[in-house]
C-alpha atoms as a PDB file:
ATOM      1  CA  UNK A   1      -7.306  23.013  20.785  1.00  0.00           C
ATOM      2  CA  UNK A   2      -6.165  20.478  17.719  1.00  0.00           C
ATOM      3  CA  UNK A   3      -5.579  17.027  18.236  1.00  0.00           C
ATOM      4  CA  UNK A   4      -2.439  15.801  16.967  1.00  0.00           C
ATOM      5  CA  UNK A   5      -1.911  11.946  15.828  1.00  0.00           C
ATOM      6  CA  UNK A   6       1.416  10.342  14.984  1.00  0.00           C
ATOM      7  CA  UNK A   7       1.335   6.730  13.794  1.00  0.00           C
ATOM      8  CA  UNK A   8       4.755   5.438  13.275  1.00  0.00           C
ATOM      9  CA  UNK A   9       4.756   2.089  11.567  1.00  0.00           C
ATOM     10  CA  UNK A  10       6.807  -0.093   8.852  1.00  0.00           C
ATOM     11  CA  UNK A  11       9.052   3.049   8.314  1.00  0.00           C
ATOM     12  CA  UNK A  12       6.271   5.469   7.448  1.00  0.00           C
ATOM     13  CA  UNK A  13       5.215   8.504   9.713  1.00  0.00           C
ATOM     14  CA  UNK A  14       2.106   9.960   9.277  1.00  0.00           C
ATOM     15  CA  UNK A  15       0.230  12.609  10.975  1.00  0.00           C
ATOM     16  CA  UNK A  16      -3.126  15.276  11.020  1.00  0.00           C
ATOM     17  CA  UNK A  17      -3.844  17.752  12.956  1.00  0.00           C
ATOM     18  CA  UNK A  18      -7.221  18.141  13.109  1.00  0.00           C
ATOM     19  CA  UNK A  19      -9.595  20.749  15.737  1.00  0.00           C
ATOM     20  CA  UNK A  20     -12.278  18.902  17.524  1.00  0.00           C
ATOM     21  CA  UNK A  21     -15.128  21.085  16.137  1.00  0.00           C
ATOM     22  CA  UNK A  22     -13.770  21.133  12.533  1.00  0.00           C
ATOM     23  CA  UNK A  23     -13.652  17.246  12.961  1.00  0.00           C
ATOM     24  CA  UNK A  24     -17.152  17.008  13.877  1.00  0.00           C
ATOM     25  CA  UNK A  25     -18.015  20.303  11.766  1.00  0.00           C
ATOM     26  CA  UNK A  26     -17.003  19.399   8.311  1.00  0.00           C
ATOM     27  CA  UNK A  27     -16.979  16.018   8.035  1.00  0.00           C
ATOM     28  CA  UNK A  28     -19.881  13.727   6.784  1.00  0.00           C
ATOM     29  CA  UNK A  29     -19.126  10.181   6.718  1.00  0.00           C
ATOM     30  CA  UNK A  30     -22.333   8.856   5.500  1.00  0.00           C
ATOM     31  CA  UNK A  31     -22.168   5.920   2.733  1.00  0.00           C
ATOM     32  CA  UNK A  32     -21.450   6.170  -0.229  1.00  0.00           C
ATOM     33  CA  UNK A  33     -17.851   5.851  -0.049  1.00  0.00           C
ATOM     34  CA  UNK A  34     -17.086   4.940  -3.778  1.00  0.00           C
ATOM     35  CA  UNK A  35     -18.011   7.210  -5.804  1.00  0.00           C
ATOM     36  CA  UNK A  36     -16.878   4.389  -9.115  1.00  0.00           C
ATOM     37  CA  UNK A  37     -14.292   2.151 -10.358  1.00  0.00           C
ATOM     38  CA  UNK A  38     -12.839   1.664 -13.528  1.00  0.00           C
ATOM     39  CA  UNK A  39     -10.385  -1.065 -15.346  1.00  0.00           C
ATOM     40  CA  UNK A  40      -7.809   0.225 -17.372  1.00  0.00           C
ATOM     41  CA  UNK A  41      -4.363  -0.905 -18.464  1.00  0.00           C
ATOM     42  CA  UNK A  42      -1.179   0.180 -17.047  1.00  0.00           C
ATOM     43  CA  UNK A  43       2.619  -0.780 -18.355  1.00  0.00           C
ATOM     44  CA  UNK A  44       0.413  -3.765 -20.046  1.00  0.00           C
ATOM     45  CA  UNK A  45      -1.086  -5.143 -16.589  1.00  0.00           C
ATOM     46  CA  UNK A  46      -4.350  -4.711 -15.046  1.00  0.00           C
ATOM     47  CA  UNK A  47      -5.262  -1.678 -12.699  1.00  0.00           C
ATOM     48  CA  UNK A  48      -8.762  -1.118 -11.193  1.00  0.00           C
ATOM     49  CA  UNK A  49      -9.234   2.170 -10.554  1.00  0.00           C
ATOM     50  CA  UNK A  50     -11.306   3.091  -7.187  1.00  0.00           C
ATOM     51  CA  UNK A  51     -12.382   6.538  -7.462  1.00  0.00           C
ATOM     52  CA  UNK A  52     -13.190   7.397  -3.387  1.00  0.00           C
ATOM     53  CA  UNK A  53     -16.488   9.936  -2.733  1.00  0.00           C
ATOM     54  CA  UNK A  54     -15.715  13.018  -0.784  1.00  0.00           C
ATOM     55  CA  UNK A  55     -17.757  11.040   1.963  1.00  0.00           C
ATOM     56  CA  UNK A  56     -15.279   7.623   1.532  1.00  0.00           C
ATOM     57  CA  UNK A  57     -12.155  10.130   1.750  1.00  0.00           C
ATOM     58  CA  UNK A  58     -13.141  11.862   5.158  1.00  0.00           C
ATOM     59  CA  UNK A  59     -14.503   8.129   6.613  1.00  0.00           C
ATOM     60  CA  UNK A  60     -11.005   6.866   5.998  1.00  0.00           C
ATOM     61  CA  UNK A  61      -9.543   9.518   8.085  1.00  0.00           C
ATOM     62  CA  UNK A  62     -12.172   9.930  10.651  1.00  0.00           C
ATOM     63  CA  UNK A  63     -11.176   8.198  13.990  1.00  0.00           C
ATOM     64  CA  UNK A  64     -13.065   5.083  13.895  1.00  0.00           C
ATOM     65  CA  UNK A  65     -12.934   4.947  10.203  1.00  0.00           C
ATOM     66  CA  UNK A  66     -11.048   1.698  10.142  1.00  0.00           C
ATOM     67  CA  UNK A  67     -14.555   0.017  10.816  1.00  0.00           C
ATOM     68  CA  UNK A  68     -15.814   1.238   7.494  1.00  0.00           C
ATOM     69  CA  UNK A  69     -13.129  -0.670   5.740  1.00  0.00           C
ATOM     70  CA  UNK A  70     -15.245  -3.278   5.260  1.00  0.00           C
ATOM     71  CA  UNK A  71     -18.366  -1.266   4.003  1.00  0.00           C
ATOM     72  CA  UNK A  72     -16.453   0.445   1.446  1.00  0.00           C
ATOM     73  CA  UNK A  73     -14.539  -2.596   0.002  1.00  0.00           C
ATOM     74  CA  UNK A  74     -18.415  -4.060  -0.378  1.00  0.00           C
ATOM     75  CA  UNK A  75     -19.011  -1.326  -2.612  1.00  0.00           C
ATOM     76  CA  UNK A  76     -16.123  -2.229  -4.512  1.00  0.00           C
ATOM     77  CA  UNK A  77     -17.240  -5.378  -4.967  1.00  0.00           C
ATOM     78  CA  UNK A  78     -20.782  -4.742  -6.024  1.00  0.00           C
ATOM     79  CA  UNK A  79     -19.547  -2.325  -8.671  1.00  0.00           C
ATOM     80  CA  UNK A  80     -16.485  -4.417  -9.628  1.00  0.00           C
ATOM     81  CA  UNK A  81     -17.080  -8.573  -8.691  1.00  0.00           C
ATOM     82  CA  UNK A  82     -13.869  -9.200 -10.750  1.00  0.00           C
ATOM     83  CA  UNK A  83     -11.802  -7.518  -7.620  1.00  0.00           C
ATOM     84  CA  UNK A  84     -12.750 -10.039  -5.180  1.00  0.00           C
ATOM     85  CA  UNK A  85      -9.197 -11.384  -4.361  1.00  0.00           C
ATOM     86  CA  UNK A  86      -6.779 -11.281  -1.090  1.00  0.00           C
ATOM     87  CA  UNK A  87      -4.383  -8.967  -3.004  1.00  0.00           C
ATOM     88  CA  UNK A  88      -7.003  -6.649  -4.323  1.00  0.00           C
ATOM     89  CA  UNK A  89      -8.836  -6.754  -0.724  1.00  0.00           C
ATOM     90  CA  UNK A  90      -5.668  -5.665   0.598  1.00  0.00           C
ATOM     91  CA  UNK A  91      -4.662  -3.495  -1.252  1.00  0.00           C
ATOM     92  CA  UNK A  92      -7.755  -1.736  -0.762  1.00  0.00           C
ATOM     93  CA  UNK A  93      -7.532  -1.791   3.195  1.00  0.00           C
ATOM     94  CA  UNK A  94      -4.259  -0.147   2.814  1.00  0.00           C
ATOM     95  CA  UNK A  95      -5.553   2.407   0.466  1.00  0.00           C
ATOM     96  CA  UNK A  96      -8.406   2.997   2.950  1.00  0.00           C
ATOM     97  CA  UNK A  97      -6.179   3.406   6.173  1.00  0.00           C
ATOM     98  CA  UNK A  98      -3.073   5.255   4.348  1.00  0.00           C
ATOM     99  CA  UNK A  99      -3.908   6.908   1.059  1.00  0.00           C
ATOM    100  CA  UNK A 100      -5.432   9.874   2.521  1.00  0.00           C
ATOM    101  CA  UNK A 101      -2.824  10.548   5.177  1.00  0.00           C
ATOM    102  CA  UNK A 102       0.279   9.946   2.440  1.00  0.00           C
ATOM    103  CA  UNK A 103      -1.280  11.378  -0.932  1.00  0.00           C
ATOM    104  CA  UNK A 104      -3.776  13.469   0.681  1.00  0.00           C
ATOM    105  CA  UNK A 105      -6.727  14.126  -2.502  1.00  0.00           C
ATOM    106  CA  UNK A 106      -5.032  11.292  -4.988  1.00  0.00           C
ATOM    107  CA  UNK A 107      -7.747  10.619  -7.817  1.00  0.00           C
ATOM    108  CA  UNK A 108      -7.861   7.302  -7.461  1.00  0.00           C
ATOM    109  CA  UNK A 109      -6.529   4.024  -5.509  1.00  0.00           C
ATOM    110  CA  UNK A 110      -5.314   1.880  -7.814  1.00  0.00           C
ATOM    111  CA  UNK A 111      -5.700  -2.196  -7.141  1.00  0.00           C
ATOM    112  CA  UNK A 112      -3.696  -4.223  -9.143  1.00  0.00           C
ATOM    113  CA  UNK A 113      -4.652  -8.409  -9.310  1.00  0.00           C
ATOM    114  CA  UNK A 114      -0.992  -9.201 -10.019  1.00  0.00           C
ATOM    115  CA  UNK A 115       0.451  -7.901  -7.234  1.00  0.00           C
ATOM    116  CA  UNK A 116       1.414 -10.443  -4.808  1.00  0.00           C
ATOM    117  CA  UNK A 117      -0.738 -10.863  -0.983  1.00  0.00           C
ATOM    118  CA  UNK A 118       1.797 -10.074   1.232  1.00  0.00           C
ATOM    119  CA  UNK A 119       2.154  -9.350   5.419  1.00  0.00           C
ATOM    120  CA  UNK A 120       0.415  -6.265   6.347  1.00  0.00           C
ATOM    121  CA  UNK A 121       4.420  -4.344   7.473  1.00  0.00           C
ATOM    122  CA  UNK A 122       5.199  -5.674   3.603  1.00  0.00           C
ATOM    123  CA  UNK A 123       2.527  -3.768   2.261  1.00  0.00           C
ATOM    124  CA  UNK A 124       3.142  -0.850   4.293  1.00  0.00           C
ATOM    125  CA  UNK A 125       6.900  -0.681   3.214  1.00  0.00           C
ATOM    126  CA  UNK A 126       5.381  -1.069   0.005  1.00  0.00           C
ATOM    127  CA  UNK A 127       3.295   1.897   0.036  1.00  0.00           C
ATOM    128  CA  UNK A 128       0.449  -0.368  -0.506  1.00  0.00           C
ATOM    129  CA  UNK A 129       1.941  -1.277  -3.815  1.00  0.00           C
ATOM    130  CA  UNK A 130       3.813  -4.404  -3.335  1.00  0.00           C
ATOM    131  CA  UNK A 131       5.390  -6.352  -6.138  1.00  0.00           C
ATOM    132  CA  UNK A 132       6.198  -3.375  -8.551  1.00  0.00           C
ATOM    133  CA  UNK A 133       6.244   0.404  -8.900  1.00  0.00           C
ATOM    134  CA  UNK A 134       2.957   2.587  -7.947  1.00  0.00           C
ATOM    135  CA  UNK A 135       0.716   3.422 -11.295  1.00  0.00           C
ATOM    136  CA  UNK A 136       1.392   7.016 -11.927  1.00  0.00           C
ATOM    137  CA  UNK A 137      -1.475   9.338 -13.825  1.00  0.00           C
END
């Protein structure tokens, strides 16, 4: 049996398929959930670069993962104090709850300080990069 999940919201559809027993089987979602960070400089502008452990990846998608949000941005903060703003935070939640399902595997989530807080549906439509195109590798 798989479970299927469909979340339809701001415009975007995502969904997994999952089987119960690999769900429980393969997954470990045991802190740590960043693996590191790293500033760099992108079109001239800031970008902090949030490199997700296997562990941070799986606890995103795992149901109930949206608890962990909070844990994992923590560790963002204690490697990177310089992130601690609304927009960053944010950004980072939507990274957390999206990222995996959209860009399954991406290196990093990249958290940019001037781009603008916004509604959570804004940042959705926004792919979780509001205020100017996504940073590409």
């Amino acid at each position: 049996m798989r479970i299927a999940a469909v979340v339809l919201t701001a415009g975007l559809a995502l969904a997994a398929l999952v089987s119960p027993a690999q769900a429980e089987a393969d997954v470990d979602i045991a802190p740590p959930y960043i693996d590191h960070t790293e500033w760099t400089s992108w079109d001239g502008k800031a970008s902090l670069r949030v490199y997700p452990t296997p562990a941070g990846r799986a606890a995103a998608t795992a149901p109930g993962g949206s608890l962990l949000t909070g844990e994992a941005w923590s560790e963002v903060l204690a490697l990177q104090p310089d992130a601690d703003t609304a927009g960053m935070a944010d950004q980072f939640s939507c990274h957390w709850h999206w990222a995996e399902f959209a860009e399954p595997g991406k290196s990093s989530w990249n958290l940019e300080p001037w781009r603008p807080v916004v509604t959570g549906s804004q940042m959705l439509a926004a792919h979780c990069n509001p205020g100017g195109p996504e940073e590409r590798l």
